[in-house]
Protein backbone atom coordinates (compact mmCIF):
# COMPACT_ATOMS: atom_id res chain seq x y z
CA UNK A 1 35.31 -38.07 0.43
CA UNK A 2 32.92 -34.79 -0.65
CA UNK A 3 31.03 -33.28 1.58
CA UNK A 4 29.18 -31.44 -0.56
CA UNK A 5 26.36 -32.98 -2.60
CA UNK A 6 26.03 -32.99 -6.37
CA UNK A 7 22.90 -31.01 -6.28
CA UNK A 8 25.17 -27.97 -4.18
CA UNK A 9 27.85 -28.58 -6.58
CA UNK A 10 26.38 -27.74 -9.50
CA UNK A 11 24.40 -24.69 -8.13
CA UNK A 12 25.68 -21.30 -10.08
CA UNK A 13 26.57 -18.49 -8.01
CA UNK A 14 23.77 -16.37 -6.75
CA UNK A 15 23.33 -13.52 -8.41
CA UNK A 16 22.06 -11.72 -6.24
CA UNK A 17 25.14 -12.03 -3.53
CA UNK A 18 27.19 -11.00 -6.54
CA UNK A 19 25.41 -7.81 -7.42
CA UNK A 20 25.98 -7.17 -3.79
CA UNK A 21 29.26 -7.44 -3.61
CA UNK A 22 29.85 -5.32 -6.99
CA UNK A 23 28.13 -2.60 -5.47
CA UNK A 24 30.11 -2.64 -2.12
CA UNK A 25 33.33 -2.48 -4.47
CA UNK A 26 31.80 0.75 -6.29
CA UNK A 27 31.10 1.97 -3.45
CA UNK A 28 34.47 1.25 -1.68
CA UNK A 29 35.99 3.60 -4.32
CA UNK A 30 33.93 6.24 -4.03
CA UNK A 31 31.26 5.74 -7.05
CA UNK A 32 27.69 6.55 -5.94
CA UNK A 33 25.68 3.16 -6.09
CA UNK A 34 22.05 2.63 -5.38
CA UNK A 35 22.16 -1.44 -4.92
CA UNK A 36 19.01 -3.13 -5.74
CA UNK A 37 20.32 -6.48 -4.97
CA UNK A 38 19.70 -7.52 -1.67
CA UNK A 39 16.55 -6.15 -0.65
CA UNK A 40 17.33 -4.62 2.32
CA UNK A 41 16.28 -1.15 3.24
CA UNK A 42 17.78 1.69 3.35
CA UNK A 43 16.29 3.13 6.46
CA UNK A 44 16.72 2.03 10.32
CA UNK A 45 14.09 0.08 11.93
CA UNK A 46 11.31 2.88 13.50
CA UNK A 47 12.32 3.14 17.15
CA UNK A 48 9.12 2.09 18.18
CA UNK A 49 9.21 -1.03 16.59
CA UNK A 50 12.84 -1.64 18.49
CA UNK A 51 11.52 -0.42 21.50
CA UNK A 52 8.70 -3.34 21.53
CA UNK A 53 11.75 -5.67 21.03
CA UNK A 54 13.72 -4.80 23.56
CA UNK A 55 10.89 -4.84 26.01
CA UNK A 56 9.82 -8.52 25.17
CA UNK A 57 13.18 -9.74 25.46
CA UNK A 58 13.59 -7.62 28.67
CA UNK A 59 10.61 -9.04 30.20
CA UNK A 60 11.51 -12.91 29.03
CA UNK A 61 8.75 -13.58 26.91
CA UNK A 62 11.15 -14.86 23.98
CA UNK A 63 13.74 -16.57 24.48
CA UNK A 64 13.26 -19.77 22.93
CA UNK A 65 12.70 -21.75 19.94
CA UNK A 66 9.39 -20.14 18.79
CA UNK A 67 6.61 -21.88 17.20
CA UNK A 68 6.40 -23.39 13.53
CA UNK A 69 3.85 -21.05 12.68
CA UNK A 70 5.22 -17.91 15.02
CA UNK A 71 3.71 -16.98 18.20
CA UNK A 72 -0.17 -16.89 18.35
CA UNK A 73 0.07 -13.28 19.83
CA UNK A 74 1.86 -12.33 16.59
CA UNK A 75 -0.33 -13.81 14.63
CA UNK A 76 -3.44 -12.18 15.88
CA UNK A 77 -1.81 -8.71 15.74
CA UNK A 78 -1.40 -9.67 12.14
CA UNK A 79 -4.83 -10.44 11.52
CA UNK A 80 -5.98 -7.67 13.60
CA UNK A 81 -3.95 -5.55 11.25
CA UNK A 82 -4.68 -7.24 7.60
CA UNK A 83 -8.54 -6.63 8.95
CA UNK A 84 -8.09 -2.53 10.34
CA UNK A 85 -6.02 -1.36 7.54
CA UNK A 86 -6.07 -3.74 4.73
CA UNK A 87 -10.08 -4.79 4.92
CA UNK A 88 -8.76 -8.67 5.10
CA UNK A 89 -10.04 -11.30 7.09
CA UNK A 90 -7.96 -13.84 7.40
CA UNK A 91 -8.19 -15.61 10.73
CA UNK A 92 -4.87 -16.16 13.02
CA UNK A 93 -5.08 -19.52 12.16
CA UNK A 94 -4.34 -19.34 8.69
CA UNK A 95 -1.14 -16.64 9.24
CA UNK A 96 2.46 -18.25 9.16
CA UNK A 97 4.92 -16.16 10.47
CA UNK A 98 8.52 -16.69 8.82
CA UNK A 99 11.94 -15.14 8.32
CA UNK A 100 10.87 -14.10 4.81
CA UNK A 101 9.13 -14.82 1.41
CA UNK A 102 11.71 -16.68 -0.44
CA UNK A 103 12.20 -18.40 2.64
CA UNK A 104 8.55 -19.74 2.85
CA UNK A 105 8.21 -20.12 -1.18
CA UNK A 106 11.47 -22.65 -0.78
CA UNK A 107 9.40 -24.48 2.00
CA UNK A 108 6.55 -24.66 -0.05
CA UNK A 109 8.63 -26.02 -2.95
CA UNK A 110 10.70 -28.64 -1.53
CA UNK A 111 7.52 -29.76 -0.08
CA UNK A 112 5.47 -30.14 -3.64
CA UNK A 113 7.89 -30.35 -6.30
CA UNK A 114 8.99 -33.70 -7.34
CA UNK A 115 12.18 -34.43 -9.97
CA UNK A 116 10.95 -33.00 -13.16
CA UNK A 117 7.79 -30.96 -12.42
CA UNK A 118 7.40 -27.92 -13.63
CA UNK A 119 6.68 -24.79 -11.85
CA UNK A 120 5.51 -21.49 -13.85
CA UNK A 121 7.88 -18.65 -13.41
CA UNK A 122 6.41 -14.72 -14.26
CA UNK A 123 8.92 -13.05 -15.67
CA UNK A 124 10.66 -10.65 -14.60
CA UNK A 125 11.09 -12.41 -11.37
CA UNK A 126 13.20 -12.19 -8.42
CA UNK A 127 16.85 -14.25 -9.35
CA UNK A 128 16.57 -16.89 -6.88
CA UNK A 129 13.24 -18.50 -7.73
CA UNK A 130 14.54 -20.41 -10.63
CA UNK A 131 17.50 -21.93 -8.64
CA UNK A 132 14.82 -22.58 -5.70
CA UNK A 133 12.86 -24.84 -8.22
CA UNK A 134 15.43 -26.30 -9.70
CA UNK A 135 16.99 -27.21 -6.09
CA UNK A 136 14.11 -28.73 -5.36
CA UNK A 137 14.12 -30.92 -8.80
CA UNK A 138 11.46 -29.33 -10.86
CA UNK A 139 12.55 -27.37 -13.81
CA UNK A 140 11.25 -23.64 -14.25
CA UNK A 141 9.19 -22.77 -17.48
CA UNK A 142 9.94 -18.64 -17.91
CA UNK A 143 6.53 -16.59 -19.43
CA UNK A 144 7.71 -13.17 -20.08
CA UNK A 145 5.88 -10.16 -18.98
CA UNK A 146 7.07 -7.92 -21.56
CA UNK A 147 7.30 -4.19 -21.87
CA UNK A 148 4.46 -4.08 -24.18
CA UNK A 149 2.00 -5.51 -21.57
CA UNK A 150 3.29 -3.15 -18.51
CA UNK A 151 5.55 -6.52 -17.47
CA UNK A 152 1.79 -8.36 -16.65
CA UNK A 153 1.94 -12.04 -18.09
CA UNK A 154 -1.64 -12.35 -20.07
CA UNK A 155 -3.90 -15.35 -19.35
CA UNK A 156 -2.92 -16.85 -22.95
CA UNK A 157 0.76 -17.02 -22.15
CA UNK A 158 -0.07 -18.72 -18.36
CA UNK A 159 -2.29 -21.21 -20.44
CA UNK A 160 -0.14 -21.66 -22.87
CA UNK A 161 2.69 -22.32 -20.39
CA UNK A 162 0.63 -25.21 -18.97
CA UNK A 163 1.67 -28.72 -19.63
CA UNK A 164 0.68 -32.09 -18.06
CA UNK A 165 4.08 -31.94 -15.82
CA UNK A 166 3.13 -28.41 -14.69
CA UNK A 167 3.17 -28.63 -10.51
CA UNK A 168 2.92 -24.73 -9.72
């Protein structure tokens, strides 16, 4: 028996795990490598940010399964923020706290796509999107944001990209 599904099985590699790990060999023998693979930055988390963590967890305040949407305290600092530095108003309400974009954007597409929609795709565009769609069964239609418009996709080529089976 296989364990793994058909829709796993076929899934390539990510590319971005393998860019990773290409740089981590470079730099493992001795070649100077600036990875832009995984996103992850190359600075430590301000103190006072870890000091705010430590003290909730010290105190007991999280400790358990959190919310869907995150913690309504979270999301009003959010707002608060979005409205003081950002001119925003977007009410706590309407904020969904998650572990990360592509995170959210493969929620969003698992809950909309159905087996042979199609979903837009600006190119260039972060490597995982495409397999996100296509995990989800829809099929990603590429408009390229060329050179000669500054990598912006014009309004033509989104238009053009349009079909009847477009879902996103």
């Amino acid at each position: 028996m296989n364990i793994v599904s058909d829709r796993i099985k076929n899934m390539a590699e990510s590319a971005t795990l393998a860019m990773a790990a290409k740089a981590r060999e470079y730099k493992a023998k001795g070649i100077n490598v600036i990875s832009l693979s995984l996103g992850e930055p190359d600075f430590k988390t301000p103190q006072h940010i870890c000091d705010g963590a430590k003290k909730a967890i010290d105190e007991g305040k999280y400790f358990a399964y959190p919310p869907v949407n995150g913690y309504q305290d979270l999301r009003e600092a959010i707002s608060a923020k979005f409205k003081r530095e950002n001119g925003l108003d977007y009410p706590a309400d309407q904020i969904v706290v998650s572990n990360g974009a592509k995170q959210s954007i493969a929620n969003i597409f698992q809950a909309i796509i159905n087996e042979g929609d199609e979903v837009v795709v600006f190119s260039p565009f972060w490597v995982s999107y495409s397999a996100l769609i296509e995990l989800a069964g829809g099929v990603p239609v590429f408009v390229n944001g060329g050179i000669e418009n500054d990598f912006k996709v014009t309004a033509e080529q989104f238009e053009a990209a349009i079909t009847p089976k477009t879902k996103a």
